[in-house]
C-alpha atoms as a PDB file:
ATOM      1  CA  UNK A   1      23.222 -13.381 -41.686  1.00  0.00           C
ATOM      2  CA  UNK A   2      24.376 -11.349 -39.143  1.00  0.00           C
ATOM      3  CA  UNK A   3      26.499 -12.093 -36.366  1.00  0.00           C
ATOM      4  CA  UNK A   4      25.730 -11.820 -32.402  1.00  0.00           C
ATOM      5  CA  UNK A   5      27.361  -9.246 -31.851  1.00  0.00           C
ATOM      6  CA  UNK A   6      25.506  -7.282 -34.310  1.00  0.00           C
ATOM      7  CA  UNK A   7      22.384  -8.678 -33.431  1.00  0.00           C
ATOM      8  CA  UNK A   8      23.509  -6.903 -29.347  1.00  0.00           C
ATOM      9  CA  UNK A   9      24.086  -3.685 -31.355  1.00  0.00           C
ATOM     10  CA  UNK A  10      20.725  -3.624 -32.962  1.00  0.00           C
ATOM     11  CA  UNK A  11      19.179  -4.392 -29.785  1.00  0.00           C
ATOM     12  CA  UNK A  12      21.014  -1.370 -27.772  1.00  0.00           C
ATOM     13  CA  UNK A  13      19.698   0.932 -30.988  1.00  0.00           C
ATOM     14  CA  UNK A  14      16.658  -0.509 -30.397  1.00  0.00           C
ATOM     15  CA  UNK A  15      16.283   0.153 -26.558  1.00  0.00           C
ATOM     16  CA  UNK A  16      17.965   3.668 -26.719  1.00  0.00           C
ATOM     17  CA  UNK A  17      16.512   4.749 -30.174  1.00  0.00           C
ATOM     18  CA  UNK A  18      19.203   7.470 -30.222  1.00  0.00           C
ATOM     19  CA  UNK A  19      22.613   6.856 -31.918  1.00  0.00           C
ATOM     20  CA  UNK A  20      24.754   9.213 -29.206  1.00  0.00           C
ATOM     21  CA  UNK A  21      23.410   7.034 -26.109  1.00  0.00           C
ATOM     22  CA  UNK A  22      23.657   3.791 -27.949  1.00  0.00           C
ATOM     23  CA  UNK A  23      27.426   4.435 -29.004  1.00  0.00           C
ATOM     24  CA  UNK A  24      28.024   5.267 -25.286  1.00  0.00           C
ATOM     25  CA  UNK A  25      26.752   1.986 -24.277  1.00  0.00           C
ATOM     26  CA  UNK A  26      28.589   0.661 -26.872  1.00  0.00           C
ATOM     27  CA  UNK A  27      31.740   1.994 -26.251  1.00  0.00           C
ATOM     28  CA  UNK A  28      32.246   3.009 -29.687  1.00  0.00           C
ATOM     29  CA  UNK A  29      31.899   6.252 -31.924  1.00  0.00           C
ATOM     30  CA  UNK A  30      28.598   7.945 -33.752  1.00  0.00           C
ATOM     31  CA  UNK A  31      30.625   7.163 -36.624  1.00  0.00           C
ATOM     32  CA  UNK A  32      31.417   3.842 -36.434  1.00  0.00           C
ATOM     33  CA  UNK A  33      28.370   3.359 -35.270  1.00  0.00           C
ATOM     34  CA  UNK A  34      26.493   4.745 -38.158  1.00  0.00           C
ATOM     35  CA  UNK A  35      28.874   2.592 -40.511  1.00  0.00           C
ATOM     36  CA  UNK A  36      27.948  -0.348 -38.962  1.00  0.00           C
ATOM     37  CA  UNK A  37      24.674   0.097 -38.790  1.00  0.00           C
ATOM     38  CA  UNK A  38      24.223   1.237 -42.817  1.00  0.00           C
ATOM     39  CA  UNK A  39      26.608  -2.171 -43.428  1.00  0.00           C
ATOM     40  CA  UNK A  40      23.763  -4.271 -41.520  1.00  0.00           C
ATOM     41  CA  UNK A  41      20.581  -2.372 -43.416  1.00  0.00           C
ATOM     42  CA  UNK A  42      22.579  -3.352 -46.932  1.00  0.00           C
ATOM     43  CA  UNK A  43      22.814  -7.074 -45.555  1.00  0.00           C
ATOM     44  CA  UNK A  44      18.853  -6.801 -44.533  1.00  0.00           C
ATOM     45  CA  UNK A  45      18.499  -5.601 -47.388  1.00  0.00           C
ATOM     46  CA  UNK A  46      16.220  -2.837 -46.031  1.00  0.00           C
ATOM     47  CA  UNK A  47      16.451   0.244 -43.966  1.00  0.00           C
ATOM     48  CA  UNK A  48      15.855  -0.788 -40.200  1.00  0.00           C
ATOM     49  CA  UNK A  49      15.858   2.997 -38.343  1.00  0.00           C
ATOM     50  CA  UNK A  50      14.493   5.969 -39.300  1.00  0.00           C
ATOM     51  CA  UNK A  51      16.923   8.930 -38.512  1.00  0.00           C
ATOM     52  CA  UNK A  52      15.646  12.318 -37.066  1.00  0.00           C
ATOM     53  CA  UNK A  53      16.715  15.018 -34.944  1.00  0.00           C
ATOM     54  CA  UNK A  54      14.491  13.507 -32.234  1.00  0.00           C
ATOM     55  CA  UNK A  55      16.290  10.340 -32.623  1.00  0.00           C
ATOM     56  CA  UNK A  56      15.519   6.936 -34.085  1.00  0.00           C
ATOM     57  CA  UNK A  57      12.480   5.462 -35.612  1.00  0.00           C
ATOM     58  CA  UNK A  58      12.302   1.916 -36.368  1.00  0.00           C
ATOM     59  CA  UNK A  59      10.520   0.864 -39.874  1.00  0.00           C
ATOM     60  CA  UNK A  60       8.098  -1.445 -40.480  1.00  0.00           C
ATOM     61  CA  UNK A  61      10.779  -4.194 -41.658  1.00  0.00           C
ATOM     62  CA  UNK A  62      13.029  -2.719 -38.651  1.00  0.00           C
ATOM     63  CA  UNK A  63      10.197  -4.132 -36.023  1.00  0.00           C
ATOM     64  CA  UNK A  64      10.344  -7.261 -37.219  1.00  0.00           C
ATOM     65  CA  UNK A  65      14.056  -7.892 -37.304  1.00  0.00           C
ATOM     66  CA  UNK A  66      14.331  -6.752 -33.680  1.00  0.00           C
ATOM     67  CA  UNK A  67      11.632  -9.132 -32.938  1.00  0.00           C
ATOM     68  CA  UNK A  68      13.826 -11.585 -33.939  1.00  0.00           C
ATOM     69  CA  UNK A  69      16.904 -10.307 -32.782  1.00  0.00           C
ATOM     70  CA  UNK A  70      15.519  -9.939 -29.031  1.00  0.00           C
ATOM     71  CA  UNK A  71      14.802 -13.895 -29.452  1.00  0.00           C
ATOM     72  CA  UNK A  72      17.731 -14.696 -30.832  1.00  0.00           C
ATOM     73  CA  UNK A  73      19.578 -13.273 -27.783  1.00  0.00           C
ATOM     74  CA  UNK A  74      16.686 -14.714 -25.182  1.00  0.00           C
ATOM     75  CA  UNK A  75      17.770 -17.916 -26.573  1.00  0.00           C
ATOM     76  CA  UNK A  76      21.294 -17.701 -26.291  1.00  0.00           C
ATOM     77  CA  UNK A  77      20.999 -16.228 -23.167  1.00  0.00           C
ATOM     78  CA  UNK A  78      19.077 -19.765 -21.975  1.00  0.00           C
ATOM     79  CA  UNK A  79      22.057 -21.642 -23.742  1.00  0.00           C
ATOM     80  CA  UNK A  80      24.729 -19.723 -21.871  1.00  0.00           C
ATOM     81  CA  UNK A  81      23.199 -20.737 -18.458  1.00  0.00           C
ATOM     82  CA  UNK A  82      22.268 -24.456 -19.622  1.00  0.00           C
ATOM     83  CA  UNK A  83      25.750 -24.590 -20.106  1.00  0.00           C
ATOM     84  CA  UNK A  84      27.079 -22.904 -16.708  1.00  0.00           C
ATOM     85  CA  UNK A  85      25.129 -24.193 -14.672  1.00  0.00           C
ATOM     86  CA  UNK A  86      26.846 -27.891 -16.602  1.00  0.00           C
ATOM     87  CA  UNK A  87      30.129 -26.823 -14.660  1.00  0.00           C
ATOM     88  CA  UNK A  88      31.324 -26.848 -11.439  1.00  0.00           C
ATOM     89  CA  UNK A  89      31.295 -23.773  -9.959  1.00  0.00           C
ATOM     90  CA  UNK A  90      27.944 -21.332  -9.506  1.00  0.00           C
ATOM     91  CA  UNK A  91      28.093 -18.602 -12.312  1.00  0.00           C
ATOM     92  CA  UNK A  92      25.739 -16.697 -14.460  1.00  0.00           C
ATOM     93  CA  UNK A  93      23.116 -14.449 -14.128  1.00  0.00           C
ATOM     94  CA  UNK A  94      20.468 -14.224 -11.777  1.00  0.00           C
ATOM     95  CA  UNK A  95      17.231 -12.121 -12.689  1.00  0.00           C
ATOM     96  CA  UNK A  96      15.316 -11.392 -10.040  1.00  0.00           C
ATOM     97  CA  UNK A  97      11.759  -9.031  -9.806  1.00  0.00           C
ATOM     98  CA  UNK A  98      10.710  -8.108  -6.361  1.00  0.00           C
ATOM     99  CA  UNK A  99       7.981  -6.251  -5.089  1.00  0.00           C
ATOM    100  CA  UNK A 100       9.178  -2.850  -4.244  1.00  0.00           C
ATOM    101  CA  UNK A 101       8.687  -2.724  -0.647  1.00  0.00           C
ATOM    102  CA  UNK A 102      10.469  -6.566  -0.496  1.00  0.00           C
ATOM    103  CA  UNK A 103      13.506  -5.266  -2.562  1.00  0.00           C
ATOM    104  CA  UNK A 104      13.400  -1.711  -0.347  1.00  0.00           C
ATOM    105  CA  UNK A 105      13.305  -3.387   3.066  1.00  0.00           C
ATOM    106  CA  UNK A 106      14.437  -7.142   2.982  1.00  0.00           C
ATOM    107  CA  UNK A 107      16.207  -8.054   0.067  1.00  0.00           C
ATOM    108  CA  UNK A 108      19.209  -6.033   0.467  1.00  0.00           C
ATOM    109  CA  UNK A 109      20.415  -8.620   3.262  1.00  0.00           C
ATOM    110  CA  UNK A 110      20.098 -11.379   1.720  1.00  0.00           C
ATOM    111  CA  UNK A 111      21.353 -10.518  -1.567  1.00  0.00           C
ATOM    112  CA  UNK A 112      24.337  -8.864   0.718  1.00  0.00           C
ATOM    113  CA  UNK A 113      25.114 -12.756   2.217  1.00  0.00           C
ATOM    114  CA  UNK A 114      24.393 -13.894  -1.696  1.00  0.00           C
ATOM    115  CA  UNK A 115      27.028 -11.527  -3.233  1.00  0.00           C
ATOM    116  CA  UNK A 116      29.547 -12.567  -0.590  1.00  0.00           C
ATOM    117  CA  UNK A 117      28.810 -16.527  -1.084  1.00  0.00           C
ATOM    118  CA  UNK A 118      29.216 -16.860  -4.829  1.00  0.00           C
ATOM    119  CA  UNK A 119      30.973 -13.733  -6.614  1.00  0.00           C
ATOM    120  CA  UNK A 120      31.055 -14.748  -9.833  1.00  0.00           C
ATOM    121  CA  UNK A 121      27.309 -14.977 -10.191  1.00  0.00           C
ATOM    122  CA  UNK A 122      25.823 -11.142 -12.001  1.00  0.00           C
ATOM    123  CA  UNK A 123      22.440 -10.005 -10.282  1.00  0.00           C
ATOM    124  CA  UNK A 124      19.981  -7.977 -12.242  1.00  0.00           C
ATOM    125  CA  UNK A 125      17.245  -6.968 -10.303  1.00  0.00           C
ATOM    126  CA  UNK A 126      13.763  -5.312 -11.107  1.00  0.00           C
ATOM    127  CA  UNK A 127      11.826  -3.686  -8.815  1.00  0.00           C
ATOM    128  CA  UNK A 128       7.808  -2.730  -8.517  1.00  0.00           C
ATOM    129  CA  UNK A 129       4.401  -3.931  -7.956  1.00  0.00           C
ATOM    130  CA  UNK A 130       3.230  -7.416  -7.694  1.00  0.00           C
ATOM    131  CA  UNK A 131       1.121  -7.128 -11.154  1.00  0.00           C
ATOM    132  CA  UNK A 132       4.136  -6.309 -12.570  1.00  0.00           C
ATOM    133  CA  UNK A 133       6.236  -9.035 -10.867  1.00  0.00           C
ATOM    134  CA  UNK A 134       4.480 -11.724 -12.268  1.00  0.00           C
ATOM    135  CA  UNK A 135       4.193 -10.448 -15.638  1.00  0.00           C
ATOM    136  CA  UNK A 136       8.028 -10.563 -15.651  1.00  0.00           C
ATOM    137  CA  UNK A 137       7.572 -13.919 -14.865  1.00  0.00           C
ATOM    138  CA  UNK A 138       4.775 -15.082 -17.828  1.00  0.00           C
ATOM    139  CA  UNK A 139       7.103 -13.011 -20.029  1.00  0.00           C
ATOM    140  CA  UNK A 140      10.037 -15.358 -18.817  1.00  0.00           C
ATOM    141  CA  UNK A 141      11.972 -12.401 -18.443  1.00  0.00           C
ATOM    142  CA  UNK A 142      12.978 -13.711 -14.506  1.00  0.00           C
ATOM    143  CA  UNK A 143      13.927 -16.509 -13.359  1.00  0.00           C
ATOM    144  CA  UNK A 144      12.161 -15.810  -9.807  1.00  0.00           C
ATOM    145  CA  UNK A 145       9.556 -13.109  -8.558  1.00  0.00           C
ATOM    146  CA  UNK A 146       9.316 -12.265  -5.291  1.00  0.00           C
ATOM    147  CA  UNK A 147       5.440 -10.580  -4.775  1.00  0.00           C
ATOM    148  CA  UNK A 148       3.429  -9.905  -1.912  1.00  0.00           C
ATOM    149  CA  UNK A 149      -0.548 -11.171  -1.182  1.00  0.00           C
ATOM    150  CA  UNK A 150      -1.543 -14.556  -2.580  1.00  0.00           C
ATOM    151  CA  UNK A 151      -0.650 -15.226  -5.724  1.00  0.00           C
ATOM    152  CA  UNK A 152      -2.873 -17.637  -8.543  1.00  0.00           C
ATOM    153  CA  UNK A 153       0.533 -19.166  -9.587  1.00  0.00           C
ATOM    154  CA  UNK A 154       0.429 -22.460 -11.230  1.00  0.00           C
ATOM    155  CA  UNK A 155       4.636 -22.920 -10.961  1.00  0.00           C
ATOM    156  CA  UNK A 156       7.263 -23.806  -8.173  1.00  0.00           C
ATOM    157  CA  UNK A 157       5.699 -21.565  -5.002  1.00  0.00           C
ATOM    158  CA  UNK A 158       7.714 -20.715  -1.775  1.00  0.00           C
ATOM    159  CA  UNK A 159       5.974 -19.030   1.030  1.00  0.00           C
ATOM    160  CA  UNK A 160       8.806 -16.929   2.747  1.00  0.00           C
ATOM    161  CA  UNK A 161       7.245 -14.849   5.283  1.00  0.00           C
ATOM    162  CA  UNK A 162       4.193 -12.976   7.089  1.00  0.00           C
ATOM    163  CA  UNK A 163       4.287  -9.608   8.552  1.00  0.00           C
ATOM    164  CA  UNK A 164       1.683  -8.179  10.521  1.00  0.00           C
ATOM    165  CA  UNK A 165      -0.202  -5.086   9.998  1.00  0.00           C
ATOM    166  CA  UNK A 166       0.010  -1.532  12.547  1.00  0.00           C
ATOM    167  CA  UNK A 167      -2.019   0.813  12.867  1.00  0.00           C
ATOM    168  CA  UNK A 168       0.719   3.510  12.917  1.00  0.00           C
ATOM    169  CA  UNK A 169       0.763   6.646  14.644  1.00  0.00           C
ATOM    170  CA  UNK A 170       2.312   9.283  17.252  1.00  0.00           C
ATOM    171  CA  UNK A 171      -0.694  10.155  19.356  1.00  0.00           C
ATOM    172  CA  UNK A 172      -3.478   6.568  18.376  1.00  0.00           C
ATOM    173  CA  UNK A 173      -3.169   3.975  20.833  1.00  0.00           C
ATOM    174  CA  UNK A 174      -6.189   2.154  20.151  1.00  0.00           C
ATOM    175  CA  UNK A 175      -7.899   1.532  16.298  1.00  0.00           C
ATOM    176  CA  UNK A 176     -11.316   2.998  18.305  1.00  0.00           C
ATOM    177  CA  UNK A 177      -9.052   6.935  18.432  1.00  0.00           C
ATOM    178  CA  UNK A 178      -9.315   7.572  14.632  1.00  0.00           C
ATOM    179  CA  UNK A 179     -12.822   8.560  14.681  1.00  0.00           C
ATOM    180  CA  UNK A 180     -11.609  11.023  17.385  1.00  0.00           C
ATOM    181  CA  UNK A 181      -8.758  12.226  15.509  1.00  0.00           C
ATOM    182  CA  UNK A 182      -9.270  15.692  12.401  1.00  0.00           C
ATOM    183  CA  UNK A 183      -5.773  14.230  11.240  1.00  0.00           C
ATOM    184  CA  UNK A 184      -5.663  12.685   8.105  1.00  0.00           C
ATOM    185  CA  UNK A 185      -5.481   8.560   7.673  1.00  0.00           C
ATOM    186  CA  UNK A 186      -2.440   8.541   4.875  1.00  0.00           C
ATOM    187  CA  UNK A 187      -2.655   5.567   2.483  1.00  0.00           C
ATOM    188  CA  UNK A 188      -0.871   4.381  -0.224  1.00  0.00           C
ATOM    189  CA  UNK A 189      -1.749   2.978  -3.853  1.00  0.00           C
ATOM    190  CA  UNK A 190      -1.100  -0.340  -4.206  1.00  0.00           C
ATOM    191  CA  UNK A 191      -2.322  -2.635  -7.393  1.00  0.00           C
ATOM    192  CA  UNK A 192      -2.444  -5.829  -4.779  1.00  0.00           C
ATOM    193  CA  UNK A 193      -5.066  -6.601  -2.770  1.00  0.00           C
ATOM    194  CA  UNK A 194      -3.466  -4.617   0.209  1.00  0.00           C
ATOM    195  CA  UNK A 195      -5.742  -1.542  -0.143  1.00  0.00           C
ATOM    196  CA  UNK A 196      -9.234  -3.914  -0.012  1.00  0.00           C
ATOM    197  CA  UNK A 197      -7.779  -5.736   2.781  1.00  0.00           C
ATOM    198  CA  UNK A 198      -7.478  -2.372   4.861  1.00  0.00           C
ATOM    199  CA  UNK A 199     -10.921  -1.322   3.294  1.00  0.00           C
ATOM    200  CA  UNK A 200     -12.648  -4.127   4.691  1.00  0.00           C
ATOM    201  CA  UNK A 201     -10.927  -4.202   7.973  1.00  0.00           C
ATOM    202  CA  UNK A 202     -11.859  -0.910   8.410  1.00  0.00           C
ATOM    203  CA  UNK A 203     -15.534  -0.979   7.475  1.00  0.00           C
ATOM    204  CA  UNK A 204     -15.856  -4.297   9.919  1.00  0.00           C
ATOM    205  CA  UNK A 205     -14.759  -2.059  12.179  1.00  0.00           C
ATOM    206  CA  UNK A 206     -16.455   1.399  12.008  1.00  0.00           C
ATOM    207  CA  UNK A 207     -19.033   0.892   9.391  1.00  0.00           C
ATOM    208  CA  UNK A 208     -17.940   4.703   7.916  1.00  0.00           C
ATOM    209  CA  UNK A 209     -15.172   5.851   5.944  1.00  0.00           C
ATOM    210  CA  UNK A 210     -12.590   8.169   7.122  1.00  0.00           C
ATOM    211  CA  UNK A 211     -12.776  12.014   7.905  1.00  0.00           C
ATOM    212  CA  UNK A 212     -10.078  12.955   6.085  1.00  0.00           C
ATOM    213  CA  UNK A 213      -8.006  10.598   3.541  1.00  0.00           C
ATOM    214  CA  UNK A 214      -4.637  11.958   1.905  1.00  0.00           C
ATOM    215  CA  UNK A 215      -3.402   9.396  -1.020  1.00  0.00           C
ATOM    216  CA  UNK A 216       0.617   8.834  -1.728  1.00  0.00           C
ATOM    217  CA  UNK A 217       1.728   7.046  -4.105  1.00  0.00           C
ATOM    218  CA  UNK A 218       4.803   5.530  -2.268  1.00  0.00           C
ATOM    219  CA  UNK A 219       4.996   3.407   0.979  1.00  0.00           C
ATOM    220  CA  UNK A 220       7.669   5.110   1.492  1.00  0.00           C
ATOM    221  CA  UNK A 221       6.192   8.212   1.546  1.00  0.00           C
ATOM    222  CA  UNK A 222       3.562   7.226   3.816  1.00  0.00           C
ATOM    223  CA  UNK A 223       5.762   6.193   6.196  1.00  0.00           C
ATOM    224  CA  UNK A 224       7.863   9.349   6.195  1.00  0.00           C
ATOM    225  CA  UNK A 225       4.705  11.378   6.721  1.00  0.00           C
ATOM    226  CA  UNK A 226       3.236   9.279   9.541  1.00  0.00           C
ATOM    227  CA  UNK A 227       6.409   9.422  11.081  1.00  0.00           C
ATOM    228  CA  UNK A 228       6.478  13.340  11.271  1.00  0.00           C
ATOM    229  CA  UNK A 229       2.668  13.375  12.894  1.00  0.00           C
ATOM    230  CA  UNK A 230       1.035  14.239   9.781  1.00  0.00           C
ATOM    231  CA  UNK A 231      -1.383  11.791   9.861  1.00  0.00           C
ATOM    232  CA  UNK A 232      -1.935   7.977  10.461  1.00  0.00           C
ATOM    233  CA  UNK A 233      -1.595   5.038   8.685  1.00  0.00           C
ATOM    234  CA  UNK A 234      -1.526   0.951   8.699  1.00  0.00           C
ATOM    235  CA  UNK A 235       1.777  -0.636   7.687  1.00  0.00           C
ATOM    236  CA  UNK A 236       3.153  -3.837   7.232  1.00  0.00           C
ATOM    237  CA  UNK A 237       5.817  -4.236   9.888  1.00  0.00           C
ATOM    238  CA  UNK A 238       8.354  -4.860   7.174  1.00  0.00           C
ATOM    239  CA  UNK A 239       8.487  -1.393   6.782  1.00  0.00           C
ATOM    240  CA  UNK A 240       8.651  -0.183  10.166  1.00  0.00           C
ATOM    241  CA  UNK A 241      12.287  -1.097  10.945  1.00  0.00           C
ATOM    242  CA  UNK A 242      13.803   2.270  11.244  1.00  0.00           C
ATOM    243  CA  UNK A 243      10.805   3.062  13.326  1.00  0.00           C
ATOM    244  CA  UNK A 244      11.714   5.849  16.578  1.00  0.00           C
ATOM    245  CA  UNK A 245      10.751   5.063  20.304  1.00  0.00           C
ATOM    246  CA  UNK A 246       7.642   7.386  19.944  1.00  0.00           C
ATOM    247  CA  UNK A 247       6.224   5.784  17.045  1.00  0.00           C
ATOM    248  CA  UNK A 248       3.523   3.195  17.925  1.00  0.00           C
ATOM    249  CA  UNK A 249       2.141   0.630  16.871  1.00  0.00           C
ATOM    250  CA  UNK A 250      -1.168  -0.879  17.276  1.00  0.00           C
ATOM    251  CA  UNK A 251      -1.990  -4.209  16.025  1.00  0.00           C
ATOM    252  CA  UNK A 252      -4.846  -5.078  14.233  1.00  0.00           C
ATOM    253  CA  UNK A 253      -6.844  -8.144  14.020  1.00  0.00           C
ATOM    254  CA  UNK A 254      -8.966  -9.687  11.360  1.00  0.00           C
ATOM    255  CA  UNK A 255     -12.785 -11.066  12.212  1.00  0.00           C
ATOM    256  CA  UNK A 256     -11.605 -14.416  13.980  1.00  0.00           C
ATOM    257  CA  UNK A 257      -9.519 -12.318  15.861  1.00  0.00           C
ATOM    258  CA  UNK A 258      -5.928 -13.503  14.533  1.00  0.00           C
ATOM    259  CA  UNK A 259      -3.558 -11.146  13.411  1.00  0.00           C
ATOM    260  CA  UNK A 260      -4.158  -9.060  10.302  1.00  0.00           C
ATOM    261  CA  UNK A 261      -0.558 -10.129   8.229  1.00  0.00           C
ATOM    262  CA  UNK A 262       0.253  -9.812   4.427  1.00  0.00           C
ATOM    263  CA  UNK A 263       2.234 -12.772   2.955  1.00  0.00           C
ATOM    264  CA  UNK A 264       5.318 -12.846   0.802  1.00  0.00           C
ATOM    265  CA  UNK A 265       5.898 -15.401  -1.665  1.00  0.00           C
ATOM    266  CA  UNK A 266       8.377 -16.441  -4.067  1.00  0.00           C
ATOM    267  CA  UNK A 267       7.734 -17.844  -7.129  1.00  0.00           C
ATOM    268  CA  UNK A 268       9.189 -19.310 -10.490  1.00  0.00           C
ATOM    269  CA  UNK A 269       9.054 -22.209 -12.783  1.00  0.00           C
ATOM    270  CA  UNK A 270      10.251 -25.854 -13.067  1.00  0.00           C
ATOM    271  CA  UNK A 271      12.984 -24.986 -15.048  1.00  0.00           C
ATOM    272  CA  UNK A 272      14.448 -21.671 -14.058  1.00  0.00           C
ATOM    273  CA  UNK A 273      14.718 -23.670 -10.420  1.00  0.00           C
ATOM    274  CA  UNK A 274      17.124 -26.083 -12.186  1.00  0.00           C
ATOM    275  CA  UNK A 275      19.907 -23.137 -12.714  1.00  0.00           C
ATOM    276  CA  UNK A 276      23.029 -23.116  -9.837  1.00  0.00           C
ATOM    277  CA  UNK A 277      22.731 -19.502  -9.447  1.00  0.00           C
ATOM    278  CA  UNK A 278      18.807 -19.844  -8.384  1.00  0.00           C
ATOM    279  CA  UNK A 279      18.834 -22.730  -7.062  1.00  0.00           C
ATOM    280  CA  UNK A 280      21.713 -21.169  -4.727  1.00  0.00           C
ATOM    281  CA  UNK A 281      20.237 -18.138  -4.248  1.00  0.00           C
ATOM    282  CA  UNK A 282      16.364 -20.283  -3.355  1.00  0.00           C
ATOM    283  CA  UNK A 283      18.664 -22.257  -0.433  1.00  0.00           C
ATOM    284  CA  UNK A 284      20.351 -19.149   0.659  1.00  0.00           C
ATOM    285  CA  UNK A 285      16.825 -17.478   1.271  1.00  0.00           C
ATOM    286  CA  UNK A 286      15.903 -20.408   2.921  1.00  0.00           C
ATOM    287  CA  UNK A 287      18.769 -20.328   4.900  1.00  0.00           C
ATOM    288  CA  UNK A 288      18.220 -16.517   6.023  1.00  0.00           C
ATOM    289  CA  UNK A 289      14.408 -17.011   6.685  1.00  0.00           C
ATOM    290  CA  UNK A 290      15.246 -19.861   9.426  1.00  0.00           C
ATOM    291  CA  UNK A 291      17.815 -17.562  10.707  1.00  0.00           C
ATOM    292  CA  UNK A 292      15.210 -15.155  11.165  1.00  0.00           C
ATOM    293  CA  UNK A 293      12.590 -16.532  12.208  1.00  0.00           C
END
């Protein structure tokens, strides 16, 4: 049977599927790497990779060993923080997936105050939409998403803040001016719920679509065009930090009149919430939010 740390190196040739990129990673030569790699095929039994001049291919048998090598290390992975988070001090590895415009615009600061609190804990951090947030999560791949809307999430559920929605421009000071306006109203895509939020606002509103519409497919993006008078746009006011004096805002309000405001939760389960590290890094967010508030 193979040892761990061969099990790591057919995992990096698996991710990479080229020998020059996985020996870098590594930290050892083609060679050597090639010689281990033939030694663990003879002890399969079986070839694992496919070499080309493209790369790597892996075999039929190949795709099932990884399968169990990737769960052989998911499992010692879970062992290695059981055991951590048995001693004293907070250690370990926190995994983290945000939404992208949480982990662009608020995150940093708090992970910042996290870093500075407990050193000796390792952060690795995905980034992207909400869809994909939570399918880290089923996948158990996290120990805590961070996603924006509402989420149908049977586990552990924090709300951490609202932020209203602007109707953002350089000329607009009133929703009623777009229909006066030939500029364009800039959105962004978004798999959430964001875009049929503004969709219906809008309709309630004007009962017509836009004039002109330009897609992005960055909030960032959008921003950095509104910002420059291209066109307008609604944004969450997370986003509007870096916003000039000649930017404005306008706010908009939902049928019963109260503010129009996307949520931010964050979410995990029963037993990832039992770790130090999260459970340091949940009270530290906590901590921040009050701050904040």
């Amino acid at each position: 049977m193979s040892s761990l740390s061969e099990f790591q190196l057919l995992s990096v040739l698996a991710q990479e599927m080229n020998m020059r990129k996985a020996a870098e990673r590594l930290f050892v030569s083609q060679p050597a790497l090639s010689q281990r790699l033939q030694t663990i095929e003879k002890e399969w039994g079986t070839r694992l990779f496919i070499r080309s001049q493209k790369g790597l291919a892996l075999t039929p048998a190949g795709e099932h060993v990884i399968q169990f090598v990737d769960e052989v290390l998911s499992k010692q992975e879970k062992v290695k923080e059981t055991i951590q988070s048995l001693q004293g001090d907070v250690s370990g590895t926190l995994k983290i997936a945000v939404a992208s415009i949480v982990g662009q615009n608020w995150l940093p600061k708090v992970l910042k105050r996290f870093i500075e609190r407990y050193p000796h804990v390792k952060i690795s951090l995905i980034t992207g939409w909400s869809s994909e947030i939570l399918k880290c999560l089923y996948d158990d791949q996290v120990h805590i998403g961070i996603i924006r809307g509402e989420p149908d999430w049977k586990g552990l559920k924090i709300h951490l803040f609202s932020d209203p929605l602007y109707l953002v421009d350089r000329d607009i000071t009133k929703p009623e001016q777009v229909l006066e306006t030939n500029r364009p109203f800039i959105q962004f895509k978004s798999d959430s719920n964001y875009y049929q939020e503004i969709k219906d606002w809008w309709m309630r509103h004007f009962k017509t679509s836009p004039k002109k519409t330009v897609i992005v497919d960055q909030i960032e993006t959008c921003k950095q065009m509104t910002f420059n008078g291209i066109g307008y746009s609604i944004l969450p006011l997370i986003t509007l930090g870096s916003a000039d004096k000649d930017i404005l805002k306008v706010p908009l309000y939902d049928e019963n009149e109260q503010p129009l405001k996307r949520d931010t939760w964050l979410l995990g389960y029963d037993s990832a919430f039992q770790l130090k590290q999260v459970q340091a890094f949940v009270d530290l967010v906590k901590e921040y939010i009050t701050e904040n508030h």
